[in-house]
N, C-alpha and C. Protein backbone atom coordinates (compact mmCIF):
# COMPACT_ATOMS: atom_id res chain seq x y z
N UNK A 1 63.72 108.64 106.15
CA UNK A 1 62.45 107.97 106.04
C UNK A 1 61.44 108.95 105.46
N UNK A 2 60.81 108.40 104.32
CA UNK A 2 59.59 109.47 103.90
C UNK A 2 58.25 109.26 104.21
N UNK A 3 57.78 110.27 104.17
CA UNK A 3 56.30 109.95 104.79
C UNK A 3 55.04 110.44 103.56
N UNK A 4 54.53 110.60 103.71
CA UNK A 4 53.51 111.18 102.75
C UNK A 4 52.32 112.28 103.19
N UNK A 5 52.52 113.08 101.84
CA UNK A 5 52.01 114.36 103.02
C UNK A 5 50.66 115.10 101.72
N UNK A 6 49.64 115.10 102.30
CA UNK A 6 48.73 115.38 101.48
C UNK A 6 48.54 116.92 101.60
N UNK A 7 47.93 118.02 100.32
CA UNK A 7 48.48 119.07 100.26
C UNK A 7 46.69 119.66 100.28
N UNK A 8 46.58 121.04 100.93
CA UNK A 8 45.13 120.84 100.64
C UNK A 8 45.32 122.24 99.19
N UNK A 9 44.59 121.96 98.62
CA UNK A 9 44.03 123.63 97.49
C UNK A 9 45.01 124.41 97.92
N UNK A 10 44.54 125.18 98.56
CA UNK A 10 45.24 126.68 98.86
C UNK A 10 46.66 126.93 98.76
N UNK A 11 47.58 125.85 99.05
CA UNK A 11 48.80 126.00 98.61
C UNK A 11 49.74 125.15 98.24
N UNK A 12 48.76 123.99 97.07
CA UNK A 12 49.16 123.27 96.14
C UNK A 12 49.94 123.97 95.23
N UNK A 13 50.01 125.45 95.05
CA UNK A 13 50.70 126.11 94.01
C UNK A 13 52.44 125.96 94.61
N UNK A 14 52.55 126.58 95.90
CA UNK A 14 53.98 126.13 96.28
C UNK A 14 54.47 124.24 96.01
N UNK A 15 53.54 123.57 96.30
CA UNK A 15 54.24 122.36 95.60
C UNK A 15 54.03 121.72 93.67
N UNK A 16 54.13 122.84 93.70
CA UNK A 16 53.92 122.77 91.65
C UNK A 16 52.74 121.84 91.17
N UNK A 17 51.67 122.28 92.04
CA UNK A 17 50.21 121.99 91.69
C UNK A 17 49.68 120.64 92.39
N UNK A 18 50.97 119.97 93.31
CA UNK A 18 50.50 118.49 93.66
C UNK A 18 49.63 118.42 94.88
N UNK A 19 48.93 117.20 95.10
CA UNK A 19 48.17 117.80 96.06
C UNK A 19 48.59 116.29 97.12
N UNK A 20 49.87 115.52 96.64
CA UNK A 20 50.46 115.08 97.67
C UNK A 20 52.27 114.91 97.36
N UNK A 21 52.66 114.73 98.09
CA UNK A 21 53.99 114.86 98.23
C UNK A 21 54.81 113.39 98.98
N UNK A 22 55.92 113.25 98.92
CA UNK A 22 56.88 112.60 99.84
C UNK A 22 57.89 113.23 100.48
N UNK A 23 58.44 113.52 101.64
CA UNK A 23 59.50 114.09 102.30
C UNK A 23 59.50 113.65 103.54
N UNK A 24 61.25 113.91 103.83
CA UNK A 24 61.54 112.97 105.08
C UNK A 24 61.45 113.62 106.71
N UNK A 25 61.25 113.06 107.56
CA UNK A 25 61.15 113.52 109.13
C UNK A 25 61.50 112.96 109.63
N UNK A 26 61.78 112.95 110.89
CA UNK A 26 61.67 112.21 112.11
C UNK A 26 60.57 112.51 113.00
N UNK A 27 60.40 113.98 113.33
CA UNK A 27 59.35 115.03 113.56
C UNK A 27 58.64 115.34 112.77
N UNK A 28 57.34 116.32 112.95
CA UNK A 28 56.75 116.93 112.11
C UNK A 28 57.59 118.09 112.03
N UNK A 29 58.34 118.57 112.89
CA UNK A 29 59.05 119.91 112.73
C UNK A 29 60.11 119.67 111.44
N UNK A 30 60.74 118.36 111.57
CA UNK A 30 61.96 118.03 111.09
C UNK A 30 61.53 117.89 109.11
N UNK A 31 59.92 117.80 109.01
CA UNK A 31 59.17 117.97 107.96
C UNK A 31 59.05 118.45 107.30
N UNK A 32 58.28 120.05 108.36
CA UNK A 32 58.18 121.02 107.58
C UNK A 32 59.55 121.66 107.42
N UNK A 33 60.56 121.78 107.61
CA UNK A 33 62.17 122.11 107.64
C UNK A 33 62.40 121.46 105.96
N UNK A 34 61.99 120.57 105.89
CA UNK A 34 62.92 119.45 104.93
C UNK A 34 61.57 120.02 103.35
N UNK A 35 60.13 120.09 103.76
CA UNK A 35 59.19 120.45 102.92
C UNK A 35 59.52 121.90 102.50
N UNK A 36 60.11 122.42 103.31
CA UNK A 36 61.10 124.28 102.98
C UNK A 36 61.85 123.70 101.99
N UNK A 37 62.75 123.20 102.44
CA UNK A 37 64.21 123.10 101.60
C UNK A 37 63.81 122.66 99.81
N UNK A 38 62.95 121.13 99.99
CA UNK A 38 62.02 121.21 98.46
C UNK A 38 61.48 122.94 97.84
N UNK A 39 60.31 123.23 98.60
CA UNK A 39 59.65 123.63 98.19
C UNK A 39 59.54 125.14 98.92
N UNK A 40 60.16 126.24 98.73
CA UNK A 40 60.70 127.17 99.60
C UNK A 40 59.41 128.10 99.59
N UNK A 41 58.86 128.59 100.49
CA UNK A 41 57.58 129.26 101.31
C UNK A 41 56.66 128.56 101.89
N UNK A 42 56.75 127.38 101.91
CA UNK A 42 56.00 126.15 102.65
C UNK A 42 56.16 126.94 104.19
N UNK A 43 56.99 127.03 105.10
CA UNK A 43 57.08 127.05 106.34
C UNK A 43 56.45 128.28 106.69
N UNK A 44 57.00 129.24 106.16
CA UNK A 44 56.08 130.36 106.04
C UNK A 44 54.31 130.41 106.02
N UNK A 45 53.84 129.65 105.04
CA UNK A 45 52.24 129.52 105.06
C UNK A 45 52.22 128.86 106.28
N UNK A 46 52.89 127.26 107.00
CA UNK A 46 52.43 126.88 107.60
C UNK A 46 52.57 127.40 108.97
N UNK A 47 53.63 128.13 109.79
CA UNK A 47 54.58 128.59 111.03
C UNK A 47 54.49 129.81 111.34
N UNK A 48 54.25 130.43 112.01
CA UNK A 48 54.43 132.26 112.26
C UNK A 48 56.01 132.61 112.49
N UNK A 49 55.69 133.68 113.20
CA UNK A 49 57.85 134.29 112.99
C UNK A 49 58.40 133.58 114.32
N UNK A 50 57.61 133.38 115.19
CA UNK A 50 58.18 132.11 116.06
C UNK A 50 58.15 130.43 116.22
N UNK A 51 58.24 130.63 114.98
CA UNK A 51 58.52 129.14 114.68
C UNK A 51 56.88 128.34 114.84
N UNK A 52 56.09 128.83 115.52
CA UNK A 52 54.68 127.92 116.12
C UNK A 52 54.09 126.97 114.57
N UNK A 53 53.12 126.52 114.77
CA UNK A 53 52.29 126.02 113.74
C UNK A 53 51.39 127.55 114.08
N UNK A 54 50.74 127.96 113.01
CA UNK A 54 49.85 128.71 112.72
C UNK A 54 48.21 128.48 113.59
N UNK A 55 47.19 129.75 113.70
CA UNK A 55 46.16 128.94 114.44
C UNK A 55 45.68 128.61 113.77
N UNK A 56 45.63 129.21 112.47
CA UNK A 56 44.32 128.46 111.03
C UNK A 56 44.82 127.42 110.30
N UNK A 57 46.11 126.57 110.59
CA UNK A 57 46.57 125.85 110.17
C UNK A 57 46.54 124.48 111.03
N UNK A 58 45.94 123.58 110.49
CA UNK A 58 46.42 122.26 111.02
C UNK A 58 46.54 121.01 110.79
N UNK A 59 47.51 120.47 111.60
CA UNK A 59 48.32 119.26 110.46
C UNK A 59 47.79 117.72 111.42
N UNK A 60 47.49 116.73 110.62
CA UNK A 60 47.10 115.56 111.05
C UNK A 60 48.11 114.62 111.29
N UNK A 61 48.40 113.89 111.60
CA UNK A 61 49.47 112.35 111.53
C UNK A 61 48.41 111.17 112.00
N UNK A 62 47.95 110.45 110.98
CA UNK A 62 47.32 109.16 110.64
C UNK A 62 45.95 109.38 111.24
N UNK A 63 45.27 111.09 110.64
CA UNK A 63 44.16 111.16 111.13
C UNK A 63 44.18 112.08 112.56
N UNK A 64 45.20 111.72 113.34
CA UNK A 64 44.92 112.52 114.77
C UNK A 64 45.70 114.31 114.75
N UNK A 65 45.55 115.07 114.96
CA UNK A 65 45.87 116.22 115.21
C UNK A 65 47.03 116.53 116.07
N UNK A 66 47.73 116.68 115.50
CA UNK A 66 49.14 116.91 116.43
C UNK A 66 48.98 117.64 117.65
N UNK A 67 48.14 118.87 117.85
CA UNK A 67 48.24 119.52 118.86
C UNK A 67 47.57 118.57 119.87
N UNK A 68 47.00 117.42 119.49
CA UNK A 68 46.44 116.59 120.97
C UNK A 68 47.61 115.74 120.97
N UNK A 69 48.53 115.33 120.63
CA UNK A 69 50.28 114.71 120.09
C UNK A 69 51.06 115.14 121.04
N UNK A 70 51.98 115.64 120.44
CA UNK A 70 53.10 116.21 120.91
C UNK A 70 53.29 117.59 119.80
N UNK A 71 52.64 118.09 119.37
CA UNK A 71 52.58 119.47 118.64
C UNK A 71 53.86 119.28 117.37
N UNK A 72 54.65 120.30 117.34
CA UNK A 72 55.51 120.06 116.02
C UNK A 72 56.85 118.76 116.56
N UNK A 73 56.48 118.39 117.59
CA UNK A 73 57.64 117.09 117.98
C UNK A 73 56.82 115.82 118.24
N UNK A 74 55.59 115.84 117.62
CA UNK A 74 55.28 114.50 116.90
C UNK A 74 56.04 113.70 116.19
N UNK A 75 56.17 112.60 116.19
CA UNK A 75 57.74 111.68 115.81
C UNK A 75 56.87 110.81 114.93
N UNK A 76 57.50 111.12 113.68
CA UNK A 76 56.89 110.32 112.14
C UNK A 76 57.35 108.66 111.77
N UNK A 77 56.62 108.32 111.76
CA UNK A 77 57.07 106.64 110.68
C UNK A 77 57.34 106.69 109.56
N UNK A 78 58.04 106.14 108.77
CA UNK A 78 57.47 105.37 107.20
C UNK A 78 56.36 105.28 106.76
N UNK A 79 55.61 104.34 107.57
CA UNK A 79 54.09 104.43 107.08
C UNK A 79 53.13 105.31 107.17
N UNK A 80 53.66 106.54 108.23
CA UNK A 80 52.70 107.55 108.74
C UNK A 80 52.36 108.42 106.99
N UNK A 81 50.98 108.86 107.80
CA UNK A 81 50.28 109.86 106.15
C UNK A 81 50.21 111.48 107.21
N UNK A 82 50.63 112.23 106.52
CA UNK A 82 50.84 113.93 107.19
C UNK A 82 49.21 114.38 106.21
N UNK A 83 48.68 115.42 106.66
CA UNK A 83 47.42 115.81 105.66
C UNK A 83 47.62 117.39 106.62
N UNK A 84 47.72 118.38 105.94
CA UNK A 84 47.73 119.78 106.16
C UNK A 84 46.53 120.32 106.26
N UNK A 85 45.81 120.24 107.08
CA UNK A 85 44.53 121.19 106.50
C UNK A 85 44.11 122.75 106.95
N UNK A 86 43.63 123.49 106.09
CA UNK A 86 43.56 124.84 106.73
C UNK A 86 42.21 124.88 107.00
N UNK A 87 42.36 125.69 108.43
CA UNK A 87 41.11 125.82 109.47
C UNK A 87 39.83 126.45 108.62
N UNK A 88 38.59 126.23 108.83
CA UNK A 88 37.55 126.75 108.27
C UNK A 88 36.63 127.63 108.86
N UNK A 89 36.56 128.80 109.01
CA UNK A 89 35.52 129.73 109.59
C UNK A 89 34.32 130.30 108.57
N UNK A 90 33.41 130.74 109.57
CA UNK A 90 32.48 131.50 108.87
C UNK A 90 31.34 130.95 109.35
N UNK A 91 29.93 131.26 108.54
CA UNK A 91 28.87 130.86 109.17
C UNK A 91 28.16 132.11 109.33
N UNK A 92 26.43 131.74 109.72
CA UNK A 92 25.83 132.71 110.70
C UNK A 92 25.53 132.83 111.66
């Protein structure tokens, strides 16, 4: 089942400039696994060396934030939309 996964700027270059995609899950884990195999350093930007989601990284499913979910074992639809976004700091 594919889902659709919107890509933000910063590392539209690993998906050859697109800034959305299709790839299959069941999970979001099972996602970013399958978004590797396409597109190889994806997991890397998004995961640290223990597998986690990143803290400046975070991923939506139909708008809601996985970490209020079930974190990377959020369980995907067909119709579900994935949107990656990287965290924003700064300010005064």
């Amino acid at each position: 089942m594919a889902v659709r996964v919107r890509v933000p700027f910063a590392i539209k270059s690993l998906f050859g400039g697109a800034s959305e995609v299709e790839a299959e899950g069941k999970t979001v884990q099972e996602l970013i696994e399958n978004l590797e195999r396409q597109y190889p350093g994806v997991k890397q930007r998004l995961c640290d060396e223990n597998g986690e989601l990143r803290r400046f990284v975070n991923i939506f499913v139909n708008d809601q934030d996985i970490r209020s979910l079930k974190g990377l074992d959020t369980e995907l639809r067909e119709s579900d939309e994935v949107a990656i976004i990287p965290a924003i700091a700064g300010g005064s």
